[in-house]
Each structure stands twice: as structure tokens, then as C-alpha cells.
C-alpha atoms as a PDB file:
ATOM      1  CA  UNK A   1      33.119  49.831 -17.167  1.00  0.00           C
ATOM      2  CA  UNK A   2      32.763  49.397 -13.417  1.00  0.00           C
ATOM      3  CA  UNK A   3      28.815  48.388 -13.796  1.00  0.00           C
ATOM      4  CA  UNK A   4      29.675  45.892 -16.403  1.00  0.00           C
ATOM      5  CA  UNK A   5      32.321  43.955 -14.221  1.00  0.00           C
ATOM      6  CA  UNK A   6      29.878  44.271 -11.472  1.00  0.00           C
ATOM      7  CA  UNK A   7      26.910  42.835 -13.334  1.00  0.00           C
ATOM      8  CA  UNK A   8      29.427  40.076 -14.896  1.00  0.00           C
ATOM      9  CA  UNK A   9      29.633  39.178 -11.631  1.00  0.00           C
ATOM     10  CA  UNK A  10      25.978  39.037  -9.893  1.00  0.00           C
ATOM     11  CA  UNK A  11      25.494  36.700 -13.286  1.00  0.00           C
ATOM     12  CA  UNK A  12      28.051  34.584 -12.599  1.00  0.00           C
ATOM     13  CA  UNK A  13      26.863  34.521  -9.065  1.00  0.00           C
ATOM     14  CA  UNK A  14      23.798  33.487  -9.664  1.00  0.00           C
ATOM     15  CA  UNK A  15      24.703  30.753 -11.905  1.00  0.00           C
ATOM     16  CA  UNK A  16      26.733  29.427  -8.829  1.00  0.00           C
ATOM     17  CA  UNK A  17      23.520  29.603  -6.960  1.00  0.00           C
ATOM     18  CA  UNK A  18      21.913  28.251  -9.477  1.00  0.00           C
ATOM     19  CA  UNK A  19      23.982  25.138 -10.084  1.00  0.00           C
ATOM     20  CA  UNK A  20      24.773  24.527  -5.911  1.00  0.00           C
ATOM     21  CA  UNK A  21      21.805  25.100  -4.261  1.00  0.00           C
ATOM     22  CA  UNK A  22      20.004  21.959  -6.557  1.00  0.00           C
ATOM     23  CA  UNK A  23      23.075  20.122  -5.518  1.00  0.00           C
ATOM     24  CA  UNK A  24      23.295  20.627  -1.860  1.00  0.00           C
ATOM     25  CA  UNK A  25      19.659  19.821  -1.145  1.00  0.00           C
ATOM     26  CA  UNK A  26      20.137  16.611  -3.255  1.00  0.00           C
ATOM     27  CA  UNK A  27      22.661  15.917  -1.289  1.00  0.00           C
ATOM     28  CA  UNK A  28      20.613  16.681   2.059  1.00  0.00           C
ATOM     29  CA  UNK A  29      17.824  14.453   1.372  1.00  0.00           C
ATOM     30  CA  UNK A  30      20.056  11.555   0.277  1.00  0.00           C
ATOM     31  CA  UNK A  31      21.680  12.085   3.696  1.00  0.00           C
ATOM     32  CA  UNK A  32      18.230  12.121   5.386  1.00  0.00           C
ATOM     33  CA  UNK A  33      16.746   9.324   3.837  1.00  0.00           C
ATOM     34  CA  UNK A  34      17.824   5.950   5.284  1.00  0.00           C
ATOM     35  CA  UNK A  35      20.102   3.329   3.417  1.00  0.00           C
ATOM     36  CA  UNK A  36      17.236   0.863   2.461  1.00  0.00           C
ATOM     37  CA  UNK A  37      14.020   3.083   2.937  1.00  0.00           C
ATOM     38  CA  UNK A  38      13.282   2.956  -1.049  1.00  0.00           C
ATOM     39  CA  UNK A  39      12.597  -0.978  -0.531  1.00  0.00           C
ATOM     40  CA  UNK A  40      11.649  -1.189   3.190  1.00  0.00           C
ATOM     41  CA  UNK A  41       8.277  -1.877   2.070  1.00  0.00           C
ATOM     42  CA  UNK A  42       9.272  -5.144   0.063  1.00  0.00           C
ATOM     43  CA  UNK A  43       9.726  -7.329   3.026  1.00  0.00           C
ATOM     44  CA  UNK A  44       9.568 -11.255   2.438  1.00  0.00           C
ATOM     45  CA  UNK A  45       6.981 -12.786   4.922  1.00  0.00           C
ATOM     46  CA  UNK A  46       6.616 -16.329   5.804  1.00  0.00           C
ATOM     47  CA  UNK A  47       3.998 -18.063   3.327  1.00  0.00           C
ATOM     48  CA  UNK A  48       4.789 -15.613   0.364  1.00  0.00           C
ATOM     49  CA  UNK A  49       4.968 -16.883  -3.285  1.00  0.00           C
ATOM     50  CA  UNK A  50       8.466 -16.160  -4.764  1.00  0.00           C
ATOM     51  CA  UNK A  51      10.129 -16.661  -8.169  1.00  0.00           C
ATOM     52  CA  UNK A  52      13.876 -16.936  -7.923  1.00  0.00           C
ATOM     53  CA  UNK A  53      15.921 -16.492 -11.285  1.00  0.00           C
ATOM     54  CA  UNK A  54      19.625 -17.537 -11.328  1.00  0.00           C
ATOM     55  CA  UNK A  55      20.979 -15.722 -14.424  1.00  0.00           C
ATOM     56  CA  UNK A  56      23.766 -15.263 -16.646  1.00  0.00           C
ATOM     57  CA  UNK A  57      25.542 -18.922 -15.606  1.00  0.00           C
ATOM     58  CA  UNK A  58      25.809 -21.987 -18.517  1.00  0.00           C
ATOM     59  CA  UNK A  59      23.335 -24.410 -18.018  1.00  0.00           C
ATOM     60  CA  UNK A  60      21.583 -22.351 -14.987  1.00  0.00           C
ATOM     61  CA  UNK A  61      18.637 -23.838 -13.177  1.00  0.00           C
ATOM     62  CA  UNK A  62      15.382 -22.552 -14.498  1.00  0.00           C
ATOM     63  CA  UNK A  63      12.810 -19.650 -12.692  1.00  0.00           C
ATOM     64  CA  UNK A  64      12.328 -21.432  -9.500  1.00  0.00           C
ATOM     65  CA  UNK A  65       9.273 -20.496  -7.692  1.00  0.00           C
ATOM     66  CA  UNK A  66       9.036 -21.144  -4.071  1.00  0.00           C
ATOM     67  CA  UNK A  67       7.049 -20.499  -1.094  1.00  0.00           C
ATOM     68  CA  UNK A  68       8.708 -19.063   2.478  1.00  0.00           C
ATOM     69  CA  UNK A  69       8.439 -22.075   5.100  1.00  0.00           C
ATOM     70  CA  UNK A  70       6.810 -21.292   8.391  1.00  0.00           C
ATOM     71  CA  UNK A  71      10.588 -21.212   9.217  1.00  0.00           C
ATOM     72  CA  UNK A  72      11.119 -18.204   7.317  1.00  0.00           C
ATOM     73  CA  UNK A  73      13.419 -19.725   4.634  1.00  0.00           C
ATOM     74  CA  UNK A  74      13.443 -21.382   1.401  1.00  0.00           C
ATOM     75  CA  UNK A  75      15.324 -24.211  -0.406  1.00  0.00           C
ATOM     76  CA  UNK A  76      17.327 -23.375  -4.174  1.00  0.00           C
ATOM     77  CA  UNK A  77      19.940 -24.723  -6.655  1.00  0.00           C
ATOM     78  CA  UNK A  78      22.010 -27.246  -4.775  1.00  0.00           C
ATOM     79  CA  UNK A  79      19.738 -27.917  -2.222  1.00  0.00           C
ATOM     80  CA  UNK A  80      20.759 -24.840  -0.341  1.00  0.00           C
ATOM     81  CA  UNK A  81      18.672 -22.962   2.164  1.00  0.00           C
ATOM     82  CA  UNK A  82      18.451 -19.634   2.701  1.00  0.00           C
ATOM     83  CA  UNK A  83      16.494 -17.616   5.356  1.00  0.00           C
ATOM     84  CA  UNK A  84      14.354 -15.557   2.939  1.00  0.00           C
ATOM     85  CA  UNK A  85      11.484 -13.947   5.705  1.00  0.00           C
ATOM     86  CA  UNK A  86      12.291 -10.225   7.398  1.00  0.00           C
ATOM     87  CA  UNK A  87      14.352  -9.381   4.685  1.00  0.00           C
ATOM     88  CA  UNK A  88      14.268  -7.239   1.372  1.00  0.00           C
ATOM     89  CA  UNK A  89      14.661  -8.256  -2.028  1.00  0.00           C
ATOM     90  CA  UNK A  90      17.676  -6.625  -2.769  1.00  0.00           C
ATOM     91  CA  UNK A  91      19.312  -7.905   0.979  1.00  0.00           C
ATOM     92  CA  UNK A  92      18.073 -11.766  -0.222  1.00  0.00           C
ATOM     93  CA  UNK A  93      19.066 -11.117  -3.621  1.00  0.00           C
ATOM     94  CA  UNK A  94      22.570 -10.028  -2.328  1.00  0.00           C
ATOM     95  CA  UNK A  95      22.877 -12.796   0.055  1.00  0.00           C
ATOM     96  CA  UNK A  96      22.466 -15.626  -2.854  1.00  0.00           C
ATOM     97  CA  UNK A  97      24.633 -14.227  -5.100  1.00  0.00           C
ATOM     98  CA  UNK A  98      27.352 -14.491  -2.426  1.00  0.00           C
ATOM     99  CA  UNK A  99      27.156 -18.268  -1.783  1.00  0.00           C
ATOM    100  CA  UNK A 100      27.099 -18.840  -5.361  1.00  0.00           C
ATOM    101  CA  UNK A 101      29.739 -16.628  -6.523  1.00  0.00           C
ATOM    102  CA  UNK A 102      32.620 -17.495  -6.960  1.00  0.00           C
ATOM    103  CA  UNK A 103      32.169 -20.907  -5.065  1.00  0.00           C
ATOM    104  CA  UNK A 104      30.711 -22.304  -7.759  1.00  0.00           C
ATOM    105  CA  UNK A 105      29.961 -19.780 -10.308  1.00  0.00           C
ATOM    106  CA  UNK A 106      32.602 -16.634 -12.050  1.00  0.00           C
ATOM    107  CA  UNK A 107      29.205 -14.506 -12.159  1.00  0.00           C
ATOM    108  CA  UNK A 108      25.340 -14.838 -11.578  1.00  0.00           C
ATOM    109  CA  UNK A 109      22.489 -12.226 -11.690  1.00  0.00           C
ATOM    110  CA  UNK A 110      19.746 -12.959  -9.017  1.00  0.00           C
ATOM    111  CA  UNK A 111      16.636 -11.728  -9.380  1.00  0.00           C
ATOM    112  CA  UNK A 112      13.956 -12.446  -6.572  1.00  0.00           C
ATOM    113  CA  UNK A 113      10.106 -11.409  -7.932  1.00  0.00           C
ATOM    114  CA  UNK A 114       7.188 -11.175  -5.350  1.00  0.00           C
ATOM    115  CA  UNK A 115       4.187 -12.510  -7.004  1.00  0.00           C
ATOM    116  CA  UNK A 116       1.239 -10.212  -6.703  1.00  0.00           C
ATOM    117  CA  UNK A 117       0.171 -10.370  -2.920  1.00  0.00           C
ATOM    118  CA  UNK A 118      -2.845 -11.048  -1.423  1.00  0.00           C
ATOM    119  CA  UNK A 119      -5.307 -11.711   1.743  1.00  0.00           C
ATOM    120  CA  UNK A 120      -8.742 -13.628   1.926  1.00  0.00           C
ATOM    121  CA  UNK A 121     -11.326 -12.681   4.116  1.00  0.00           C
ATOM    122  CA  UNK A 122     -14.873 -14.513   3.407  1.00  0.00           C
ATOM    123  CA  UNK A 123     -17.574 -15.723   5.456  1.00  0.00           C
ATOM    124  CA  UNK A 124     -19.980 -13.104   6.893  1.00  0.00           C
ATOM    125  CA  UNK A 125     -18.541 -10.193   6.568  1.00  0.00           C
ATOM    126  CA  UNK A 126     -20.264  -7.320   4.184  1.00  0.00           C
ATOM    127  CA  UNK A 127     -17.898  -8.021   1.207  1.00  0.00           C
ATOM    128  CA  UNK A 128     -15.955 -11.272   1.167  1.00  0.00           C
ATOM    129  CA  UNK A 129     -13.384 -10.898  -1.407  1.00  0.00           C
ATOM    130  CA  UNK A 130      -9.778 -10.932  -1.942  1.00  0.00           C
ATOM    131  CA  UNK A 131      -7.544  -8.015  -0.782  1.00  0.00           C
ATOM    132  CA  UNK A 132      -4.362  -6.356  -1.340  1.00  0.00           C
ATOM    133  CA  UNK A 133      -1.418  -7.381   1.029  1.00  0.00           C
ATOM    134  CA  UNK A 134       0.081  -4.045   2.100  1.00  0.00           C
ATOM    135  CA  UNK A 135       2.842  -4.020   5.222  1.00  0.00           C
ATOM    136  CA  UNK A 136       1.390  -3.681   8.469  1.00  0.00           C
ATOM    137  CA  UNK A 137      -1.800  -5.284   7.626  1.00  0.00           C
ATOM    138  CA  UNK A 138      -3.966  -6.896  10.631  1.00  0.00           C
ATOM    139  CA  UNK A 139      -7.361  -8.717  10.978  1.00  0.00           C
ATOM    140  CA  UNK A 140      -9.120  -6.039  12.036  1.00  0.00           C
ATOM    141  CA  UNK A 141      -7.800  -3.174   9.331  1.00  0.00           C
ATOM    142  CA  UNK A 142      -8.526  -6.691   6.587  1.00  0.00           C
ATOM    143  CA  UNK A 143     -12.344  -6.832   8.304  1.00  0.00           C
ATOM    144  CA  UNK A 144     -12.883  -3.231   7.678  1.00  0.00           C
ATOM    145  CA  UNK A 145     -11.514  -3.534   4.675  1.00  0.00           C
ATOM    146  CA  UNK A 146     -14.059  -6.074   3.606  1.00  0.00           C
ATOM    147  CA  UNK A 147     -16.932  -4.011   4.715  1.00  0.00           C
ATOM    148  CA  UNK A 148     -16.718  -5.061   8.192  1.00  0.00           C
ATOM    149  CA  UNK A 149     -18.794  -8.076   9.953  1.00  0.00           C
ATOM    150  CA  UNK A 150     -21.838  -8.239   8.305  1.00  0.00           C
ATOM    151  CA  UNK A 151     -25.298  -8.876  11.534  1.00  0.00           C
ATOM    152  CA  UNK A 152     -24.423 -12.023  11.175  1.00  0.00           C
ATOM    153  CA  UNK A 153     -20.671 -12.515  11.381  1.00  0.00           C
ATOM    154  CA  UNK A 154     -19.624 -13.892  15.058  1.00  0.00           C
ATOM    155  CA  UNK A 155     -16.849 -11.676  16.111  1.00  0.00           C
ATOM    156  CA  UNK A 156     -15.561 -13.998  18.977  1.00  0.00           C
ATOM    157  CA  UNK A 157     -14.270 -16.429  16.505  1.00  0.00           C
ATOM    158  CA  UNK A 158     -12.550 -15.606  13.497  1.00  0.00           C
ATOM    159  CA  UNK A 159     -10.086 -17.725  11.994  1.00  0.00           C
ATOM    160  CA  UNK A 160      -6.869 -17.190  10.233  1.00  0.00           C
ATOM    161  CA  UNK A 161      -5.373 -19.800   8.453  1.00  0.00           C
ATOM    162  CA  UNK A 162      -1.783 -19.215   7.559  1.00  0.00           C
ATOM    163  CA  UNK A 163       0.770 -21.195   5.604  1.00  0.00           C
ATOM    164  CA  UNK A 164       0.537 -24.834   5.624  1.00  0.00           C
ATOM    165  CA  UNK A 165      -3.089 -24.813   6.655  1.00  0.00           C
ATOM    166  CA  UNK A 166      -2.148 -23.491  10.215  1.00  0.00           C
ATOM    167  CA  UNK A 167      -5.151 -22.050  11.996  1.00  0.00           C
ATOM    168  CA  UNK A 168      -5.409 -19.419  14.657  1.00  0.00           C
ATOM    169  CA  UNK A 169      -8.696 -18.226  16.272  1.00  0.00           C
ATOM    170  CA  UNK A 170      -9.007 -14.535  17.229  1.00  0.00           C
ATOM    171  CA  UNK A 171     -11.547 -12.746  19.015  1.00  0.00           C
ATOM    172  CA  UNK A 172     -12.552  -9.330  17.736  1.00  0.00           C
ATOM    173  CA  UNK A 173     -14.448  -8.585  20.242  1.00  0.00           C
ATOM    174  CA  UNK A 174     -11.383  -8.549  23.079  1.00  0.00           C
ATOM    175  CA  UNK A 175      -8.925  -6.914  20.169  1.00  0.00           C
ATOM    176  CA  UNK A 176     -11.386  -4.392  19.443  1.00  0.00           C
ATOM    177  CA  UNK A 177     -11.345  -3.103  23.182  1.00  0.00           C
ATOM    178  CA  UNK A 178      -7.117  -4.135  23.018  1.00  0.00           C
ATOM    179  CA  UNK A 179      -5.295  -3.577  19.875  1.00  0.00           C
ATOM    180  CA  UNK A 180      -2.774  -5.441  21.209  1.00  0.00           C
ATOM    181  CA  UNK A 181      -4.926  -8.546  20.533  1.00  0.00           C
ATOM    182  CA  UNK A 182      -5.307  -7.860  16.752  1.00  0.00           C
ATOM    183  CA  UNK A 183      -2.966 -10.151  14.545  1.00  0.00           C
ATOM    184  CA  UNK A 184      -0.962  -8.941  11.843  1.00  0.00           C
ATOM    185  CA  UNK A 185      -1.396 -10.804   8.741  1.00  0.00           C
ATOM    186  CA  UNK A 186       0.537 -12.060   5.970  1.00  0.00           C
ATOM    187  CA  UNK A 187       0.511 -12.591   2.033  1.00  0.00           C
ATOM    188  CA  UNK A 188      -1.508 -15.720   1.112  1.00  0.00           C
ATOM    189  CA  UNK A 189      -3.696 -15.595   5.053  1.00  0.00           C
ATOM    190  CA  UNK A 190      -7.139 -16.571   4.854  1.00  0.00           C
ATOM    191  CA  UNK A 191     -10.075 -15.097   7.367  1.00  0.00           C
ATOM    192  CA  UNK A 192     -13.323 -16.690   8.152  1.00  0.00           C
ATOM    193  CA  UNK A 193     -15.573 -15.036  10.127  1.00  0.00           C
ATOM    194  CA  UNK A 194     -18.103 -17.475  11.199  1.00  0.00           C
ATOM    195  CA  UNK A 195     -21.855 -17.068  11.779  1.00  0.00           C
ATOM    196  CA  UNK A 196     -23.463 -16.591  14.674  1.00  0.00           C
ATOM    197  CA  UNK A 197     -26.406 -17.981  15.969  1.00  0.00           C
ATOM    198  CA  UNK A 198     -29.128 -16.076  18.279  1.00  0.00           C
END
């Protein structure tokens, strides 16, 4: 009788385990993992393509698609500006809802879509094409990325042009001795690497 109570027990024991143990270690990497980490890598940058939808309101605005200012912000319903660059999503999303509701709205659902996000390198490098935006993108990783300069691509004078046809000239040739030359880059940049001449 004794070894059945005892191995009633070690069951039930281990069912305890069982059931905790999942538990606590869920409950250890929520702790560990920072509030915001599962979207850090949606950051809004200035000269992204956006499509804002103001939902679930009578006679709402339509899908309004908008492009971040060199000022970091955009312009919605009611002519109201928001700063939109260095933020999430979710944080922007959050942020409209708020002015709307309830100043002028019982309830909205705001959803903020990135379009699909891009870089342009051409000129003579060894494969001009377009190229996925990914965070912490900079000339040089978007040079390698397009096979590098081809013999003729003149390193000392690539150009980025950025949101409202804003142009910067980098040389590659000082930020490859000094990273801290290279330029990071953001959705919708185009690079030129110009030829050279002997």
C-alpha cells in the first residue's frame, strides 16, 4: 500500500514539473525580452512610402498613402501632423488613435502599412539593381551588395540622393579606411557610382 501512495505521488510530481517548468521559462524569456523588441525592426525612416487606414468611423477618410518629410513627419485627416520617423508602427499607430479618439471620434482602428522597401544603387558597380531595405543599411554594405564597384566605378564620388531629390556625395575611398565616413541609408535612397576616367 505504501509503494502505491508513494508512486501516486512521484506521478503527481512530475505532472507539477511537467506543467511549471514550461511555464516558468515562458515566463523568463518574456521577462528577458524587451517591451518592443518584436517590432524594433519596423522603424519609420524619413522618405518611406506609408499607407495610413482610419477604420471603423462613419464616413472615414479613405487609405491615405503618404511619404515621411525630410522633417520626419507626415500630414492626415484634418490636416494634422504627426512626427511619423524613429518610431514603430504600433508606437505611430498608437499615437493617432489618441488625437482622434474621443476628440472627434467614439472609436477608430489605425492601421499604418510599410510598402515594400527598397534601395537603388546603379551606375558602375558589378550589378546595378534594386535592393532590399533592411535596418542598419549603409553605402558601403548597399555597394557590396550590388557586387561591389565594378574597374570602372570612381569610388571618390558616389552619390546618394535621398527624399526630395536631396543629394549627398560620399567618398568610399576615405570611408573604406574610416567607417565612420560610411552613410547609413534609407528606404527609397538612390546610389550612383560614377565612372572614372584614366
Amino acid at each position: 500500500m505504501k509503494r502505491f501512495w508513494r508512486t501516486l505521488l512521484v506521478g503527481w510530481f512530475a505532472v507539477l514539473l511537467a506543467v511549471l517548468f514550461p511555464l516558468h521559462t515562458g515566463w523568463a524569456q518574456s521577462q528577458a525580452t524587451p517591451k518592443g523588441a518584436a517590432d524594433s525592426t519596423d522603424i519609420l525612416n524619413v522618405g518611406e512610402r506609408i499607407v495610413v487606414i482610419l477604420g471603423d468611423i462613419p464616413n472615414g477618410p479613405p487609405p491615405q498613402e503618404v511619404v515621411i518629410s525630410e522633417d520626419g513627419k507626415i500630414t492626415l485627416h484634418l490636416d494634422k501632423t504627426f512626427t511619423a520617423a524613429g518610431k514603430t508602427r504600433s508606437k505611430l499607430e498608437k499615437e493617432i488613435k489618441e488625437f482622434y479618439v474621443p476628440n472627434f471620434y467614439t472609436r477608430m482602428t489605425v492601421i499604418v502599412k510599410q510598402e515594400d522597401r527598397y534601395i537603388y544603387v546603379g551606375g558602375f558597380v558589378k550589378a546595378p539593381n534594386r535592393y532590399p531595405f533592411t535596418p542598419g543599411l549603409t553605402l558601403l554594405k548597399a555597394i557590396s551588395a550590388a557586387g561591389d564597384f565594378s574597374e570602372f566605378g570612381k569610388k571618390s564620388e558616389v552619390t546618394i540622393t535621398r527624399v526630395g531629390d536631396r543629394k549627398e556625395v560620399v567618398n568610399c575611398e576615405q570611408a573604406l579606411k574610416d567607417p565612420k565616413l560610411d552613410r547609413p541609408l534609407f528606404p527609397g535612397d538612390r546610389v550612383y557610382v560614377p565612372r572614372r576616367f584614366f
